[in-house]
N, C-alpha and C. Protein backbone atom coordinates (compact mmCIF):
# COMPACT_ATOMS: atom_id res chain seq x y z
N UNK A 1 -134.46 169.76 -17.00
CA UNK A 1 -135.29 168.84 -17.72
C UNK A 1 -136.49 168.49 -16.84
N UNK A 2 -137.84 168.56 -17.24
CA UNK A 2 -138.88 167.84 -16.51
C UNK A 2 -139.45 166.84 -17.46
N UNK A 3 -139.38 165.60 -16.44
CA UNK A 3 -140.20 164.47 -17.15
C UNK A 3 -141.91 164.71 -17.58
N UNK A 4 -142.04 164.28 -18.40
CA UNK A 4 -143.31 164.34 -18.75
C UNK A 4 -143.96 162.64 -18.88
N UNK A 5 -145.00 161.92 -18.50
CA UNK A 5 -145.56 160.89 -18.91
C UNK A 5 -146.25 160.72 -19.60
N UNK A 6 -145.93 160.87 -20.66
CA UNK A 6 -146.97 161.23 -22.24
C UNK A 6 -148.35 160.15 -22.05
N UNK A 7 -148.75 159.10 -21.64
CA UNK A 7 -149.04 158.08 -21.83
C UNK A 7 -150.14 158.50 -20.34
N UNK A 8 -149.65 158.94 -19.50
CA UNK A 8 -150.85 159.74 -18.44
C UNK A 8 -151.05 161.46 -18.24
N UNK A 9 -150.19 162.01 -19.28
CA UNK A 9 -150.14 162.93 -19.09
C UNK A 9 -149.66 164.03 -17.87
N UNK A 10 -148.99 163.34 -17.47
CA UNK A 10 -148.78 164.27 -15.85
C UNK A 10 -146.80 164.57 -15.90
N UNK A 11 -146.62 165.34 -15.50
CA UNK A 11 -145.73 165.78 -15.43
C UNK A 11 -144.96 164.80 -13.87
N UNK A 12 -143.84 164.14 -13.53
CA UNK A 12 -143.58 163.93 -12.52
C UNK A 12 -141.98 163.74 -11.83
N UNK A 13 -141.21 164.71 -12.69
CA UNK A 13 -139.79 164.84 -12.16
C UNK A 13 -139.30 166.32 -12.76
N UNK A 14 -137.89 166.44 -12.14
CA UNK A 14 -137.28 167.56 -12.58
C UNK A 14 -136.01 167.07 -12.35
N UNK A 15 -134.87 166.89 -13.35
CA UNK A 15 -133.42 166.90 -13.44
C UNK A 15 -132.79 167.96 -14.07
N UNK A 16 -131.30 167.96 -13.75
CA UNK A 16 -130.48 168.66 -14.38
C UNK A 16 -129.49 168.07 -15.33
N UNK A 17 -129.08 167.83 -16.29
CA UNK A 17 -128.44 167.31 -17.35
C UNK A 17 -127.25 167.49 -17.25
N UNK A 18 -126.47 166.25 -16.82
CA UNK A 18 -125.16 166.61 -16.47
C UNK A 18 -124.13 166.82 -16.91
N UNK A 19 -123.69 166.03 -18.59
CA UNK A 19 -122.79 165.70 -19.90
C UNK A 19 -123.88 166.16 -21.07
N UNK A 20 -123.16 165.65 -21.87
CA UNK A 20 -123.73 165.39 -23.52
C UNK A 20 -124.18 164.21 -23.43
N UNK A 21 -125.12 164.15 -24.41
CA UNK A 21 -125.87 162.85 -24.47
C UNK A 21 -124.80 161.50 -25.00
N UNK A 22 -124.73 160.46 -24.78
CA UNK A 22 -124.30 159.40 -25.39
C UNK A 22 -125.50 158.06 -26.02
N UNK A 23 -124.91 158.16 -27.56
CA UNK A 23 -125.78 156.94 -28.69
C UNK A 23 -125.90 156.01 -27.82
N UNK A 24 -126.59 155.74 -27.09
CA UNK A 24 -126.63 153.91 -27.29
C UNK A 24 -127.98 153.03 -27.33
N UNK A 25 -128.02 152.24 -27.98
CA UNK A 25 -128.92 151.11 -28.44
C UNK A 25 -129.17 150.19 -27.13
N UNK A 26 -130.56 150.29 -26.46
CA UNK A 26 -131.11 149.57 -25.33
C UNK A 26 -131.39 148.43 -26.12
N UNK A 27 -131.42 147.05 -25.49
CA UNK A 27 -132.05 145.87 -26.25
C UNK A 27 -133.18 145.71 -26.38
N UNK A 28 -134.00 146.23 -25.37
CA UNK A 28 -135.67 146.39 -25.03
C UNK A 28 -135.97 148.02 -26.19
N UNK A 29 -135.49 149.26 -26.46
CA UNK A 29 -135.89 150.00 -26.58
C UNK A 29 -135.53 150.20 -28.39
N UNK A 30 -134.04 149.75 -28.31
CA UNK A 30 -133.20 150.09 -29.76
C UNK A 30 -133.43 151.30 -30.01
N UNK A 31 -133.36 151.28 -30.90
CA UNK A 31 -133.64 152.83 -32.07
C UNK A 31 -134.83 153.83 -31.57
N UNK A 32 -135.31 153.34 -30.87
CA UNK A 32 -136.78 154.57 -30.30
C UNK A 32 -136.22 155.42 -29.99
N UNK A 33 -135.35 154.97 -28.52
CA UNK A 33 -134.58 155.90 -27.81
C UNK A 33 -133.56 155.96 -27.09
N UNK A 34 -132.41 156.18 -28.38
CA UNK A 34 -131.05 155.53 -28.46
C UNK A 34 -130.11 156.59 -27.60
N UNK A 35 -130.58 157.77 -27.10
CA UNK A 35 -129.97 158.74 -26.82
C UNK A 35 -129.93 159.05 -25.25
N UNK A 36 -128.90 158.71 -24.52
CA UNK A 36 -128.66 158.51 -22.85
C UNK A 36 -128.19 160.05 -22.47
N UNK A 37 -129.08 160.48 -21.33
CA UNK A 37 -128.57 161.27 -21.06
C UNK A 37 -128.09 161.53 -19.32
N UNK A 38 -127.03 161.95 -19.19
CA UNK A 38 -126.75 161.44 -17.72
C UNK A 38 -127.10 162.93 -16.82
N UNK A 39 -128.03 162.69 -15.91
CA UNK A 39 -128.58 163.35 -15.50
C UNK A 39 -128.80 163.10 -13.54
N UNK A 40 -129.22 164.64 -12.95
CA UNK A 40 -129.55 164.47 -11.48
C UNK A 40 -130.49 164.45 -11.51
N UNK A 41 -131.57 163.83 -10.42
CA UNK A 41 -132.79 163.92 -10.54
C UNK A 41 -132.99 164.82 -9.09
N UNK A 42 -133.41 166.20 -9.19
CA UNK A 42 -133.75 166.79 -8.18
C UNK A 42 -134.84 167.22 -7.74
N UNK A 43 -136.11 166.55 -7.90
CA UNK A 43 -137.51 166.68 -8.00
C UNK A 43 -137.88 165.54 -8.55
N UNK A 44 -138.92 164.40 -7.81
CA UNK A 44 -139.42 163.48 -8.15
C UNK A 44 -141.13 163.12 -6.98
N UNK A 45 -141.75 163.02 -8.19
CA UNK A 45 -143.14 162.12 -7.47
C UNK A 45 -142.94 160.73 -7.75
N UNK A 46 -143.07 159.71 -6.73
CA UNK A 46 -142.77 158.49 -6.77
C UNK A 46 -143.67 157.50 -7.48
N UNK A 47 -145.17 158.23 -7.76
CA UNK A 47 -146.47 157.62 -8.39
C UNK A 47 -146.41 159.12 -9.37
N UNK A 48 -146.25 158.19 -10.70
CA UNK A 48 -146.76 159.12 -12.05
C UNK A 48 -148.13 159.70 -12.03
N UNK A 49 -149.02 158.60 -11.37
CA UNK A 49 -150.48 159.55 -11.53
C UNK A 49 -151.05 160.52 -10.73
N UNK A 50 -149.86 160.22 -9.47
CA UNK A 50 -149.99 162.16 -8.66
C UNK A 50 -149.75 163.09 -9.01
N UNK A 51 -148.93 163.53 -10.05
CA UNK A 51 -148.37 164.34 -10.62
C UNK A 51 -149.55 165.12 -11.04
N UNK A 52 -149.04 166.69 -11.38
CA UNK A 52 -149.82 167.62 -11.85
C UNK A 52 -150.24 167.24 -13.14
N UNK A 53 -151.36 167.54 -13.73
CA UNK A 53 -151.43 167.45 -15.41
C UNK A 53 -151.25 168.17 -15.94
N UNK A 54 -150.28 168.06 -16.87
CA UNK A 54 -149.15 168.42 -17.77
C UNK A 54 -150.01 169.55 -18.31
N UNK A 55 -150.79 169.69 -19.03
CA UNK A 55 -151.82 170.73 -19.57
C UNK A 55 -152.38 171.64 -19.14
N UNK A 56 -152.69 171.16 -17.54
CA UNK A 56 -152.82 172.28 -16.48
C UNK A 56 -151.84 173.38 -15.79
N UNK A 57 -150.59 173.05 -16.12
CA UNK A 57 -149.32 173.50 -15.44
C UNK A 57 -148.84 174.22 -16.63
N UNK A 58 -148.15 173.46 -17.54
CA UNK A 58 -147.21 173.75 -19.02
C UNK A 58 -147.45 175.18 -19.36
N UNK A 59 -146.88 175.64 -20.24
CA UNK A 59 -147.06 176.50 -21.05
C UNK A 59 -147.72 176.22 -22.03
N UNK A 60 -148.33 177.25 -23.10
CA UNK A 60 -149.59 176.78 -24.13
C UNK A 60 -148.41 176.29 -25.27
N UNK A 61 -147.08 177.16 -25.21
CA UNK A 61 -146.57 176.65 -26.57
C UNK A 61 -145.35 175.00 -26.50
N UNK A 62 -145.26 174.83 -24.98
CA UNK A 62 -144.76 173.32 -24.77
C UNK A 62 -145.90 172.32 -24.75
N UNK A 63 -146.79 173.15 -24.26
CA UNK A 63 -148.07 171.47 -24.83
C UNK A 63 -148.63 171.41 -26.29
N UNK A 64 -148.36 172.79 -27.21
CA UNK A 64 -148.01 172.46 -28.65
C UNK A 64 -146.91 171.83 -29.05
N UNK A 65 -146.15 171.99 -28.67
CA UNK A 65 -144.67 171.39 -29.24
C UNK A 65 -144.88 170.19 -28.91
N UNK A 66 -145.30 169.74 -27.03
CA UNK A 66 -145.63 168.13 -26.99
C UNK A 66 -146.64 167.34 -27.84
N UNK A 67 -147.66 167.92 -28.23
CA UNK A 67 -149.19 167.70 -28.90
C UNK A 67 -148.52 167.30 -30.46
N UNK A 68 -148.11 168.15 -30.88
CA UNK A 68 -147.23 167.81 -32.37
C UNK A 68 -146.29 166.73 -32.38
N UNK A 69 -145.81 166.17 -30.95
CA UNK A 69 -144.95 165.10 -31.32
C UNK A 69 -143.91 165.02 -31.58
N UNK A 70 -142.93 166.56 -30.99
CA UNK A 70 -142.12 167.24 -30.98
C UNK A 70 -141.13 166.62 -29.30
N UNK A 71 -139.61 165.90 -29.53
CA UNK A 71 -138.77 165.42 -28.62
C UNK A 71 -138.51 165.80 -27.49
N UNK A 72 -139.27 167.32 -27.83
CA UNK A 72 -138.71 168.07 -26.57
C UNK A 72 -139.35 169.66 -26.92
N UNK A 73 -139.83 170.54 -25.69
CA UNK A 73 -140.28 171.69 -25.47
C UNK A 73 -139.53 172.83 -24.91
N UNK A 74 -138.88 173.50 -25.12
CA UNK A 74 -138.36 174.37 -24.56
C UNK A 74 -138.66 175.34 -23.93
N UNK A 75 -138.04 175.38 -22.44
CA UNK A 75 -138.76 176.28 -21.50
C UNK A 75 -137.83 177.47 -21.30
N UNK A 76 -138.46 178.12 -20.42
CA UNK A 76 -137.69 179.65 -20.17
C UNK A 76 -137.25 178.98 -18.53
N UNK A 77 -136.38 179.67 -18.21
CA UNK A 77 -136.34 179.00 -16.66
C UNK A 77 -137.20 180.07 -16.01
N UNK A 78 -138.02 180.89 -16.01
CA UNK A 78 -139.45 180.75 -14.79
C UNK A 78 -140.50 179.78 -15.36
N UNK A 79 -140.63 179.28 -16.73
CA UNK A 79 -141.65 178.30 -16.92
C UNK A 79 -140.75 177.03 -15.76
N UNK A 80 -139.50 176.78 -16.10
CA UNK A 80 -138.87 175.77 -15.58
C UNK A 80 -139.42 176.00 -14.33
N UNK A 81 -139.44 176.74 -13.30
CA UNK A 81 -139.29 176.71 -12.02
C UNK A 81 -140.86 176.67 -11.37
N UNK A 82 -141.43 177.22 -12.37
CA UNK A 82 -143.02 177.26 -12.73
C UNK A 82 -143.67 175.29 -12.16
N UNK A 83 -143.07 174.44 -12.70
CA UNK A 83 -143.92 173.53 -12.89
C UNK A 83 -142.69 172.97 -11.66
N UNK A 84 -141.61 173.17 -11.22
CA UNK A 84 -141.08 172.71 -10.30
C UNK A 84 -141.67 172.97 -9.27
N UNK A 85 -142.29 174.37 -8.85
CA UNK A 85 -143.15 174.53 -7.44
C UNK A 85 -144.60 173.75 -7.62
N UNK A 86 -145.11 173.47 -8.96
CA UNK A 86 -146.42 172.57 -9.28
C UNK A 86 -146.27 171.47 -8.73
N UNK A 87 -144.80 170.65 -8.98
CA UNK A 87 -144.29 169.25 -8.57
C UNK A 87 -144.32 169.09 -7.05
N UNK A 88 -143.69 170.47 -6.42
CA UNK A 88 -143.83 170.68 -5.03
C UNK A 88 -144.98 170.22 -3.97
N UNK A 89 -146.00 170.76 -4.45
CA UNK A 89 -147.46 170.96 -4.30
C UNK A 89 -147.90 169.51 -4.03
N UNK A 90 -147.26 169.15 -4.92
CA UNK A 90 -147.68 167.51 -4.50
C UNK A 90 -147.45 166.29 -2.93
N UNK A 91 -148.14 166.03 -2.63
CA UNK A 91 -147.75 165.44 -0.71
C UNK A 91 -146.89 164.76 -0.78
N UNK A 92 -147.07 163.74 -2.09
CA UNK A 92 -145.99 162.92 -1.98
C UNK A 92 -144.38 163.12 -2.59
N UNK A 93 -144.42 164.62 -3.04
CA UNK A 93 -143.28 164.90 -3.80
C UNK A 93 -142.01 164.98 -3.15
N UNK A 94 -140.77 164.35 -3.81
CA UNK A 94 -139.35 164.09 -3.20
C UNK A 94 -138.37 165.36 -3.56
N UNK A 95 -137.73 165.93 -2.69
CA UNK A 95 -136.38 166.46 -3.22
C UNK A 95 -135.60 165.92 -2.83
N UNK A 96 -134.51 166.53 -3.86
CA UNK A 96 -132.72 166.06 -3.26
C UNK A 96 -132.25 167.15 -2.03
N UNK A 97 -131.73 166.46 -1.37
CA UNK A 97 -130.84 167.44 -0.10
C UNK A 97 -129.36 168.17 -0.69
């Protein structure tokens, strides 16, 4: 999974999805985004606006799928690994040991 920050556009994590998702209703969020997913985070920039831009990195048909407003983009894992060495690149970027 890579996070995306729709709202700055920059791409700034990479997890692995650990279970199935579980329903649940945030009190702040409710129904937007009811769907938890328990996850590792093994790639992180600690400031969203360092991050690469999402448009510059992505693939042409995940920044359609994002652009349409679409939950989610599906990658190939070299796109996956693609925007994980982008995340890299970054000075301030974190991995897991």
């Amino acid at each position: 999974m890579i996070f995306h920050a729709v709202g700055h556009a920059k791409i700034f994590g990479a997890a692995e999805i650990l279970e199935s998702p579980t329903y649940h209703l945030h009190p702040f969020w409710k129904d937007r985004f009811p769907w938890v997913y328990p996850v590792r985070v093994d790639v992180w920039i600690p400031v969203v606006t360092d991050g690469p831009r999402t448009s510059e990195v992505a693939p042409v048909q995940a920044m359609n799928r994002i652009r349409a407003g679409g939950p989610y983009a599906r990658l190939t894992d070299e796109e996956y690994m693609h925007l994980v060495e982008e995340m890299l690149l970054v000075p301030s970027a974190q991995q897991r040991k």
